[in-house]
C-alpha atoms as a PDB file:
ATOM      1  CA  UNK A   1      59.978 136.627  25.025  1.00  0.00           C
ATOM      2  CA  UNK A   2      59.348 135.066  28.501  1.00  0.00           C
ATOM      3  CA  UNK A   3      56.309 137.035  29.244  1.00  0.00           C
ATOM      4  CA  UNK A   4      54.782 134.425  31.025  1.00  0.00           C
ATOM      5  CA  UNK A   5      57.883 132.278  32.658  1.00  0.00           C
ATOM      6  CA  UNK A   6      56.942 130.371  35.658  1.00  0.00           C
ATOM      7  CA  UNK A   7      53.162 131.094  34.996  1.00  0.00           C
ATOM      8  CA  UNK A   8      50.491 128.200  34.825  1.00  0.00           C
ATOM      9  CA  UNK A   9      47.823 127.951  31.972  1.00  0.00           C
ATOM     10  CA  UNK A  10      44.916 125.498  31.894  1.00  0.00           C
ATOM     11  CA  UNK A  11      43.894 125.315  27.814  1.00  0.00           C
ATOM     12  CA  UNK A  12      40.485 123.521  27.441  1.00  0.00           C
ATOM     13  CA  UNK A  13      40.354 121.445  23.818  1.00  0.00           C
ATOM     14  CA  UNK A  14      44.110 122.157  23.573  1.00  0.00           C
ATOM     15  CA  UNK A  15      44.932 119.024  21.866  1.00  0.00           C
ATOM     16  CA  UNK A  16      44.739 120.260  17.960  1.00  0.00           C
ATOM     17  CA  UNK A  17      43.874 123.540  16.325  1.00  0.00           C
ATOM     18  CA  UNK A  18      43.799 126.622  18.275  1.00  0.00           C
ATOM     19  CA  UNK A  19      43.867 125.341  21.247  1.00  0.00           C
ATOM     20  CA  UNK A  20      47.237 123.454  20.514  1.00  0.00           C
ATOM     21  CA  UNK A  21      48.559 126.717  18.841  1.00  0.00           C
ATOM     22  CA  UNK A  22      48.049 128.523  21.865  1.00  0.00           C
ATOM     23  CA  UNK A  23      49.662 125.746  24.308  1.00  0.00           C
ATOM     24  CA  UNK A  24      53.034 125.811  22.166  1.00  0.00           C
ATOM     25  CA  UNK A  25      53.645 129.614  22.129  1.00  0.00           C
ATOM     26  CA  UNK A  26      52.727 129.779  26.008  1.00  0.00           C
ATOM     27  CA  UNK A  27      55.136 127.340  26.672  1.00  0.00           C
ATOM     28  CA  UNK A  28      57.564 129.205  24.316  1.00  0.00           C
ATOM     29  CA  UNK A  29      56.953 131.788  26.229  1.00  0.00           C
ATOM     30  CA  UNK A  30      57.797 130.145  29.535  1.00  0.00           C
ATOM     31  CA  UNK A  31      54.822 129.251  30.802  1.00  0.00           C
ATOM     32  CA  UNK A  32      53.748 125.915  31.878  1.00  0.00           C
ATOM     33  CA  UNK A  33      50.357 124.414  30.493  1.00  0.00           C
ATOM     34  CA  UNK A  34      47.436 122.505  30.673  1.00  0.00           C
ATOM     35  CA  UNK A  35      46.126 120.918  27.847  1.00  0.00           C
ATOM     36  CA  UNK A  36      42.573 119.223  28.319  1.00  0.00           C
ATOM     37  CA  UNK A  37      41.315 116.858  25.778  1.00  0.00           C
ATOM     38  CA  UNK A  38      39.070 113.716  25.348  1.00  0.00           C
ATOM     39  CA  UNK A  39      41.756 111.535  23.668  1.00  0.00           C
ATOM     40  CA  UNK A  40      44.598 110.220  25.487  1.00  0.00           C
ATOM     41  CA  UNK A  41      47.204 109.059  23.071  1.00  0.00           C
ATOM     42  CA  UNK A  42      46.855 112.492  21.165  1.00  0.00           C
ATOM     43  CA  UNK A  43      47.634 114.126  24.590  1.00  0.00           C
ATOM     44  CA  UNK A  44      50.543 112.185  25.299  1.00  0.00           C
ATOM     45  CA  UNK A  45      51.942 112.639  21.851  1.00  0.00           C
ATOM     46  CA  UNK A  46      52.252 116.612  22.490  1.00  0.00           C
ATOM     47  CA  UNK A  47      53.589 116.182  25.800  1.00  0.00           C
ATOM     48  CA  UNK A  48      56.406 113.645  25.134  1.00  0.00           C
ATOM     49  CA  UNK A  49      57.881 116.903  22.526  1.00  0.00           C
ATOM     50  CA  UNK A  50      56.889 119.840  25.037  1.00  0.00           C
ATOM     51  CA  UNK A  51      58.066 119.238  28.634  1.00  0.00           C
ATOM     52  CA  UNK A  52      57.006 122.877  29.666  1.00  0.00           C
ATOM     53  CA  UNK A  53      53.067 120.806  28.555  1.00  0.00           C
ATOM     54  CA  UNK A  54      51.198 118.470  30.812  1.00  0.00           C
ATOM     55  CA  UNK A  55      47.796 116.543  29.216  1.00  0.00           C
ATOM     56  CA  UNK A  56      44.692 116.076  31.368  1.00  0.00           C
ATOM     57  CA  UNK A  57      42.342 113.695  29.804  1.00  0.00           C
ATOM     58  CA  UNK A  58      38.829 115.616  30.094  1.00  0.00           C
ATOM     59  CA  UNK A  59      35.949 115.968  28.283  1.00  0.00           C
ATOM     60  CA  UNK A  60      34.316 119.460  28.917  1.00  0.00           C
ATOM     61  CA  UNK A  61      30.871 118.267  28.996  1.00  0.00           C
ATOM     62  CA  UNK A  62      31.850 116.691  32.235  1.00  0.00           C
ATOM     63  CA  UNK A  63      30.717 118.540  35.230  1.00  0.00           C
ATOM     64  CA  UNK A  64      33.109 116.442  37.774  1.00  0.00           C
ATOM     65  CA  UNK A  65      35.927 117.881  35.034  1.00  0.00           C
ATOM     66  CA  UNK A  66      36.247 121.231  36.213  1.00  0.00           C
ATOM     67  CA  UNK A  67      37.324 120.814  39.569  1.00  0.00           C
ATOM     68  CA  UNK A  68      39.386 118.189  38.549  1.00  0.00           C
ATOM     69  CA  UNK A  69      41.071 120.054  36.093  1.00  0.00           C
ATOM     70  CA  UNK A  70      42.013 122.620  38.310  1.00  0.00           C
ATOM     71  CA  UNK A  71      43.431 120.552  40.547  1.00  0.00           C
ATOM     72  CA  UNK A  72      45.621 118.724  37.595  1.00  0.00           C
ATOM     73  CA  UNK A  73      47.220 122.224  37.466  1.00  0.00           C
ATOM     74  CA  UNK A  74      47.553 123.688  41.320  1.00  0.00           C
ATOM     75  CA  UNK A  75      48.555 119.687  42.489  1.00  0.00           C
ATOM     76  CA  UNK A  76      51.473 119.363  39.729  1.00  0.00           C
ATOM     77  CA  UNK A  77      52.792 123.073  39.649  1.00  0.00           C
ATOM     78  CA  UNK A  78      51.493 125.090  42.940  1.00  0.00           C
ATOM     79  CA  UNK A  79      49.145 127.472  41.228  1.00  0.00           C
ATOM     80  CA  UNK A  80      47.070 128.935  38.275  1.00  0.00           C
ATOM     81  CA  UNK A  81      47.418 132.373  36.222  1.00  0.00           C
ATOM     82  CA  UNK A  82      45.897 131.865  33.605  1.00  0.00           C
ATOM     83  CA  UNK A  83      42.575 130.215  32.548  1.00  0.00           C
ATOM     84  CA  UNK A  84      41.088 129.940  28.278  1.00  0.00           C
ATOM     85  CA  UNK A  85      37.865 127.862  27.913  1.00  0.00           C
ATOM     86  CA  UNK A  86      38.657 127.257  24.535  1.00  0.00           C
ATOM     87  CA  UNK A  87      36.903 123.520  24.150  1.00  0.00           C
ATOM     88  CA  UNK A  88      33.798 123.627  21.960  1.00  0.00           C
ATOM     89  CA  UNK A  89      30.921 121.995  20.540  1.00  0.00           C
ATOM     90  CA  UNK A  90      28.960 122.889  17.724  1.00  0.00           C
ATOM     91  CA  UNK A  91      25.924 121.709  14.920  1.00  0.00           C
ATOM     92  CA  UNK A  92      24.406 123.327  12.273  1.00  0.00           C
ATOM     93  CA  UNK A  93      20.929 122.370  13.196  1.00  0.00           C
ATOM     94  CA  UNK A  94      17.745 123.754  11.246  1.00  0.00           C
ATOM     95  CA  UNK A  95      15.088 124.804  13.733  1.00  0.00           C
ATOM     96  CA  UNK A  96      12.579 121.841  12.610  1.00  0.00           C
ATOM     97  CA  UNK A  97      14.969 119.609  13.483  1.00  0.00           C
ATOM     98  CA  UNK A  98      16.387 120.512  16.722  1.00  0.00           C
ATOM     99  CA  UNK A  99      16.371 118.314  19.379  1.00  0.00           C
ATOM    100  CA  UNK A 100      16.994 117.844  23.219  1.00  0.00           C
ATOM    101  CA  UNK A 101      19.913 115.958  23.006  1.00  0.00           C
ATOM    102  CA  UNK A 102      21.984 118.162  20.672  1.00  0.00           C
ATOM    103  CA  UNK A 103      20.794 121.346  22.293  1.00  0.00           C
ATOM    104  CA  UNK A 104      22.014 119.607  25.839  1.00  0.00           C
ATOM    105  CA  UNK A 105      25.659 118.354  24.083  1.00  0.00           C
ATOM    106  CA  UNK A 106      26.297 121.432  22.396  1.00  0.00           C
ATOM    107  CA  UNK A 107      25.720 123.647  25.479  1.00  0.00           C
ATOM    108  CA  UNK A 108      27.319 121.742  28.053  1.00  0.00           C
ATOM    109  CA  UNK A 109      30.294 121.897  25.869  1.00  0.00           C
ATOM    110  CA  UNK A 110      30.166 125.801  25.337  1.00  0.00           C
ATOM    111  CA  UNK A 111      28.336 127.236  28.420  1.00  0.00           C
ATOM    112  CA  UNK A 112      28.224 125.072  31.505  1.00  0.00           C
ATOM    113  CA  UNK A 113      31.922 124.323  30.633  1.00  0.00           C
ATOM    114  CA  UNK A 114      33.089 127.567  31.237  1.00  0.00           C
ATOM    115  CA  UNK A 115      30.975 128.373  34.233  1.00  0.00           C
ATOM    116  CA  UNK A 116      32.089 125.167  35.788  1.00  0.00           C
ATOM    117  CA  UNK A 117      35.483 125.349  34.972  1.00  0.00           C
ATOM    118  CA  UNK A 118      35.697 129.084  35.660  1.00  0.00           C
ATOM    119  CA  UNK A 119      33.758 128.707  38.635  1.00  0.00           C
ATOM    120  CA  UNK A 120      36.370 126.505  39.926  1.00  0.00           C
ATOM    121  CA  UNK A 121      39.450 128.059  39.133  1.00  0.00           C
ATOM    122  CA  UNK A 122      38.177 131.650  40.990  1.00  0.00           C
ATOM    123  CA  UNK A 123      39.893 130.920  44.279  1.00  0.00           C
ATOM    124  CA  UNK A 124      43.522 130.246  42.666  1.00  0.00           C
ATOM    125  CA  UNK A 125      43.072 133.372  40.112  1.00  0.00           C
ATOM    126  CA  UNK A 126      42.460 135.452  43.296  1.00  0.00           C
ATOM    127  CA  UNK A 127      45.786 134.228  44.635  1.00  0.00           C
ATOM    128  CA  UNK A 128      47.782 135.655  41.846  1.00  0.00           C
ATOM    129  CA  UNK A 129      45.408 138.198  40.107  1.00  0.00           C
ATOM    130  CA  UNK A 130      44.876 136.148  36.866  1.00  0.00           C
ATOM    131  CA  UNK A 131      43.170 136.168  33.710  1.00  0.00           C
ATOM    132  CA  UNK A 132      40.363 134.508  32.051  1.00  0.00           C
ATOM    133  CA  UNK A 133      40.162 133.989  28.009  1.00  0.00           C
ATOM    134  CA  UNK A 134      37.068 133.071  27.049  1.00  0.00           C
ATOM    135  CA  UNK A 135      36.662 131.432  23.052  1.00  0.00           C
ATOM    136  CA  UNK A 136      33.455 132.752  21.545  1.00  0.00           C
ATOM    137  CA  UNK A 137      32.865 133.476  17.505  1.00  0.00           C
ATOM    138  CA  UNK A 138      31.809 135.604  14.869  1.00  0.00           C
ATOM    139  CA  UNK A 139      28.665 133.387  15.248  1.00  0.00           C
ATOM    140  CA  UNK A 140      28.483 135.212  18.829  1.00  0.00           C
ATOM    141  CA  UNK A 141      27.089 138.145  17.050  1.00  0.00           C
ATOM    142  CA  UNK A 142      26.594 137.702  13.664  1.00  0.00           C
ATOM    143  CA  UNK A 143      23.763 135.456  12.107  1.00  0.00           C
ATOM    144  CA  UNK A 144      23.435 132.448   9.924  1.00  0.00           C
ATOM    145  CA  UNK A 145      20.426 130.075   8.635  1.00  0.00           C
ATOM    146  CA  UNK A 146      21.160 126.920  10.449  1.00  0.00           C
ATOM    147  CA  UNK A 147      23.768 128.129  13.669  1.00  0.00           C
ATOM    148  CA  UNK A 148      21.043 129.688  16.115  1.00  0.00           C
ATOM    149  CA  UNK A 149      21.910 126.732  18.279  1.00  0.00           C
ATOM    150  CA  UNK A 150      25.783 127.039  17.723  1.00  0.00           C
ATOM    151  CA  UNK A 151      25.507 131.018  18.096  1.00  0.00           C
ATOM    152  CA  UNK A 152      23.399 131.310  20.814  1.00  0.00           C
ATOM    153  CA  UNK A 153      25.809 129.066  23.173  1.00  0.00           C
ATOM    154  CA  UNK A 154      28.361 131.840  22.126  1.00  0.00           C
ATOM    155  CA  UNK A 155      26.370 134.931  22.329  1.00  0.00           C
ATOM    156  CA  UNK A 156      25.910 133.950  25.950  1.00  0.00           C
ATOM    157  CA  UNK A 157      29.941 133.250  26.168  1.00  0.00           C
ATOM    158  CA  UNK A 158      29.861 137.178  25.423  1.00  0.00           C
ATOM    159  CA  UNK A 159      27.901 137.693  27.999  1.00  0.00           C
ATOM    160  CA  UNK A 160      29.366 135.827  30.774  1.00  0.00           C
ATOM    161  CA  UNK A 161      32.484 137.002  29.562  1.00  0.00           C
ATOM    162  CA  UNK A 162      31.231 141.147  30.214  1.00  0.00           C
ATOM    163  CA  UNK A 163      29.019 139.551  33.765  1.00  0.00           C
ATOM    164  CA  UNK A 164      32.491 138.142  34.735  1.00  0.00           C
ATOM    165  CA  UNK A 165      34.539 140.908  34.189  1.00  0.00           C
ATOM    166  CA  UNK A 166      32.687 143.170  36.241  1.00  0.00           C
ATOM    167  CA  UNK A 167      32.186 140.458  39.159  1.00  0.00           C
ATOM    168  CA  UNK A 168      35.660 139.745  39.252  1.00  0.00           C
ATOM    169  CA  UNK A 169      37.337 143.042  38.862  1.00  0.00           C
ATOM    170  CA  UNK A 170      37.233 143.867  42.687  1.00  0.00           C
ATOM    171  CA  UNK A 171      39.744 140.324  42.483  1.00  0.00           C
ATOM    172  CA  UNK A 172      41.916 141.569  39.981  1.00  0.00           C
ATOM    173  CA  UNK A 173      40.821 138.964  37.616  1.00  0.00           C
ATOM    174  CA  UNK A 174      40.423 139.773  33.924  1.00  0.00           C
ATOM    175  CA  UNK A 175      38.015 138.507  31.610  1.00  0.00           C
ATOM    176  CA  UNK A 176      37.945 138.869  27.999  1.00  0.00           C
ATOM    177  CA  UNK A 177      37.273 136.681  24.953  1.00  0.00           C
ATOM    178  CA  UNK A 178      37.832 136.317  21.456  1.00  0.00           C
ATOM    179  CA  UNK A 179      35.620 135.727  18.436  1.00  0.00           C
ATOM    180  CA  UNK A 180      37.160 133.935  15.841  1.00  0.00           C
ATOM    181  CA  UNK A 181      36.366 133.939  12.555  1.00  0.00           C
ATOM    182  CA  UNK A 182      36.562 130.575   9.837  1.00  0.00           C
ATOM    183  CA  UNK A 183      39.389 128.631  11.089  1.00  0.00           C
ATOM    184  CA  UNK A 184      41.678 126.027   9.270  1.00  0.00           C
ATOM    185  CA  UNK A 185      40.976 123.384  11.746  1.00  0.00           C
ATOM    186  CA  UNK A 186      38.907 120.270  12.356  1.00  0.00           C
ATOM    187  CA  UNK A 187      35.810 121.799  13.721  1.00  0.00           C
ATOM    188  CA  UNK A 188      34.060 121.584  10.675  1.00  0.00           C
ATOM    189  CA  UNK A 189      34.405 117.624   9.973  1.00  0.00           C
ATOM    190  CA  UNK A 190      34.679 116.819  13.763  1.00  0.00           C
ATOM    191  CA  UNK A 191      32.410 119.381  15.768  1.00  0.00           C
ATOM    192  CA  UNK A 192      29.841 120.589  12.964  1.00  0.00           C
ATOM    193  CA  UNK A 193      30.251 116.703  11.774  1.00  0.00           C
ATOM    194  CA  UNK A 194      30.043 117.645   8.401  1.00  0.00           C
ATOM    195  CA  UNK A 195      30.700 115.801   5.361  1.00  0.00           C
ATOM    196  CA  UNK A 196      33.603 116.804   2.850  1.00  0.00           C
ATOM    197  CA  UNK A 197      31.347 118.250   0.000  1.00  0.00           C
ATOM    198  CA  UNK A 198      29.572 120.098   2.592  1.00  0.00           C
ATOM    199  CA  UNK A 199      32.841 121.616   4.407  1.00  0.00           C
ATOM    200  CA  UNK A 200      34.187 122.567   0.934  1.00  0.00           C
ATOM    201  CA  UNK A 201      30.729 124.771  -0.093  1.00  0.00           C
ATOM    202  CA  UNK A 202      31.132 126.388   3.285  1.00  0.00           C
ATOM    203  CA  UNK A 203      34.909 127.406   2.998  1.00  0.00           C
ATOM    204  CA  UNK A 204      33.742 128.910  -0.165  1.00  0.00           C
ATOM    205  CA  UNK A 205      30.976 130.464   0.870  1.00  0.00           C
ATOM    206  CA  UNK A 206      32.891 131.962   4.150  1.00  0.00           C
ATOM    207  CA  UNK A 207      35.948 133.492   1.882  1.00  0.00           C
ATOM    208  CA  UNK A 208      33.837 135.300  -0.520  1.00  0.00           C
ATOM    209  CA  UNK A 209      32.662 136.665   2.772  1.00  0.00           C
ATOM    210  CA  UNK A 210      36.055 137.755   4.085  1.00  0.00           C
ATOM    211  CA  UNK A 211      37.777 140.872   3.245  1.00  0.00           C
ATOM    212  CA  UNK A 212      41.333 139.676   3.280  1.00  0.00           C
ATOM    213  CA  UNK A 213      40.532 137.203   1.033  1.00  0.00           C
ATOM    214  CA  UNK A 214      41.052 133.970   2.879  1.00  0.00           C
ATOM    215  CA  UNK A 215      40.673 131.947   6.238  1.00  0.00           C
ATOM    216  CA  UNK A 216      42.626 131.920   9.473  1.00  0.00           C
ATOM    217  CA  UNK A 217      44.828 129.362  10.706  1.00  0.00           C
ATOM    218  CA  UNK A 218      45.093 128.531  14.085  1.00  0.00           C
ATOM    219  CA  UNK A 219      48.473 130.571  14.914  1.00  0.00           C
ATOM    220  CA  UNK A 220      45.911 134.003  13.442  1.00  0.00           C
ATOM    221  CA  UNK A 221      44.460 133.560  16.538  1.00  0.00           C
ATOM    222  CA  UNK A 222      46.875 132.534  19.314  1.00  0.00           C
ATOM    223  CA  UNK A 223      48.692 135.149  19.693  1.00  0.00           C
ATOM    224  CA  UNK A 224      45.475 137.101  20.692  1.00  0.00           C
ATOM    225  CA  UNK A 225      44.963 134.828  23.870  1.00  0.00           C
ATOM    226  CA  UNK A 226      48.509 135.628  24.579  1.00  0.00           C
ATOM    227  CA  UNK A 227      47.491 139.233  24.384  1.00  0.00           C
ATOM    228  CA  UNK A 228      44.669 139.278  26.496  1.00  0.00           C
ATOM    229  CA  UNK A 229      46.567 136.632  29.429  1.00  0.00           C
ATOM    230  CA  UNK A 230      49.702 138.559  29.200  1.00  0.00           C
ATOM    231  CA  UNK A 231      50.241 140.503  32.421  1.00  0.00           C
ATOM    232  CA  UNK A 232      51.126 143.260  31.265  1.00  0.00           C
ATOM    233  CA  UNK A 233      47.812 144.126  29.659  1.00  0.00           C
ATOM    234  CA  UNK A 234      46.303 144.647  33.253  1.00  0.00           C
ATOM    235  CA  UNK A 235      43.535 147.822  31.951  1.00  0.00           C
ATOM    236  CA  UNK A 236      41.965 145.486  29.785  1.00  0.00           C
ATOM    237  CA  UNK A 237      38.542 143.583  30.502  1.00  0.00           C
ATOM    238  CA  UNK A 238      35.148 142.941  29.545  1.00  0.00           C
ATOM    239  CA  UNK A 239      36.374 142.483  25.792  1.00  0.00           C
ATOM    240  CA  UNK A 240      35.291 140.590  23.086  1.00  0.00           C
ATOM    241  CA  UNK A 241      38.187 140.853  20.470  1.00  0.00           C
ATOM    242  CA  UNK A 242      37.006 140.090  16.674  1.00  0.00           C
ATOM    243  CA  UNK A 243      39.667 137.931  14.966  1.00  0.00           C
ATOM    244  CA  UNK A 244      37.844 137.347  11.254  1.00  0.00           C
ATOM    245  CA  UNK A 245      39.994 138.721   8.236  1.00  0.00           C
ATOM    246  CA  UNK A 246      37.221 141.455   8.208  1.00  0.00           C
ATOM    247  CA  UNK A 247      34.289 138.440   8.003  1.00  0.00           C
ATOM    248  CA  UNK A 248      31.056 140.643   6.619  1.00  0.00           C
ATOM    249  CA  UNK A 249      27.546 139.498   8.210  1.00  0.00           C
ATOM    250  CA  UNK A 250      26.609 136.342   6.153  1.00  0.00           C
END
């Protein structure tokens, strides 16, 4: 149960959902994390009940945040194991009305986050022959009227993530991702800023969709990042793991 004592983790968008999920069962599992997020008092709230959990106020879009990030996590505990770029953006944007400024927000959340960041933590995941989680989505792959701003940011996650893998193998590093599928979690209201009649016709629409007959929560998918991070797993990169109930192409 202490896969990952006296390990450090740096968890982009950890303050709620999935990210947050993930930050309590690494700490659980004796690791000590990094939780990035935009609002302060939310941070502080999860750190004040997990001591093995340290918030960095960050916002991902940020390109002076990745280096600072980093060195949040080497300056406080001495090095870094483990890196998931799970902080994202997303809109569900009709063609005819896409627009410079959403196209810019929405991928320098999902893609020149995760370079930067990434990009930045290389040189300590050399040290200690770590592991890179990268969060993409069903949307990565599959298509939908409306996302081909939202899935193209993560098709190219999938990319980077395979480009990585094979870059960084000669280090030792390991880079995989995961593609979630509908998620109990805020994205919809806060990310996709939709309103709540619109969230509700989605949810319904998405379950029809989804074999076992409901969506995830955010501890469905967790456990997967452990997975992939966990150092024991040390044949496996260049993945993208499906986590979706089954989701059929909608």
């Amino acid at each position: 149960m202490k896969s990952f004592e006296d390990r450090v983790v740096i968890i982009t968008g950890g303050g709620a959902g999935i990210g947050l999920a993930a930050a309590k069962l690494f700490a659980k599992r004796g690791a000590r994390v990094v939780i990035t997020g935009r609002r302060a008092n939310v941070l502080q709230e999860i750190t004040s009940a997990n001591p093995n959990i340290m918030g960095f106020v960050a916002d991902a879009s940020d390109p002076d945040a990745a280096s600072k990030t980093v060195a949040a996590a080497v300056d406080t505990w001495g090095r870094l194991d483990v890196l998931i770029n799970n902080a994202g953006g997303g809109a569900i944007q009709p063609l005819g009305s896409v627009n410079v400024k959403t196209i810019s927000e929405v991928y320098s959340v999902n893609v020149t986050g995760p370079f930067l960041l990434t990009a930045a933590a290389v040189p300590h995941l050399v040290k200690t022959k770590g592991a890179v989680v990268n969060m993409s989505s069903t949307f990565g792959t599959k298509v939908a009227s409306g996302l081909s701003l939202y899935g193209s940011s993560k098709a190219a996650i999938e990319y980077l993530t395979r480009a990585w893998a094979i870059e960084l193998a000669p280090f030792g590093i390991r880079v995989n991702a995961i593609a979630p599928g509908p998620v109990e979690t805020d994205f919809l209201r806060e990310r996709m800023r939709l309103s709540e009649k619109e969230i509700q016709a989605v949810k319904g629409q998405e379950i029809q969709k989804i074999p076992l007959g409901r969506r995830g929560v955010p501890n469905d998918i967790a456990p997967w990042m452990l997975a992939l991070a966990d150092p024991a797993t040390t044949w496996v990169t260049g993945q993208v793991i499906a986590v979706d109930g089954g989701l059929i192409n909608v």
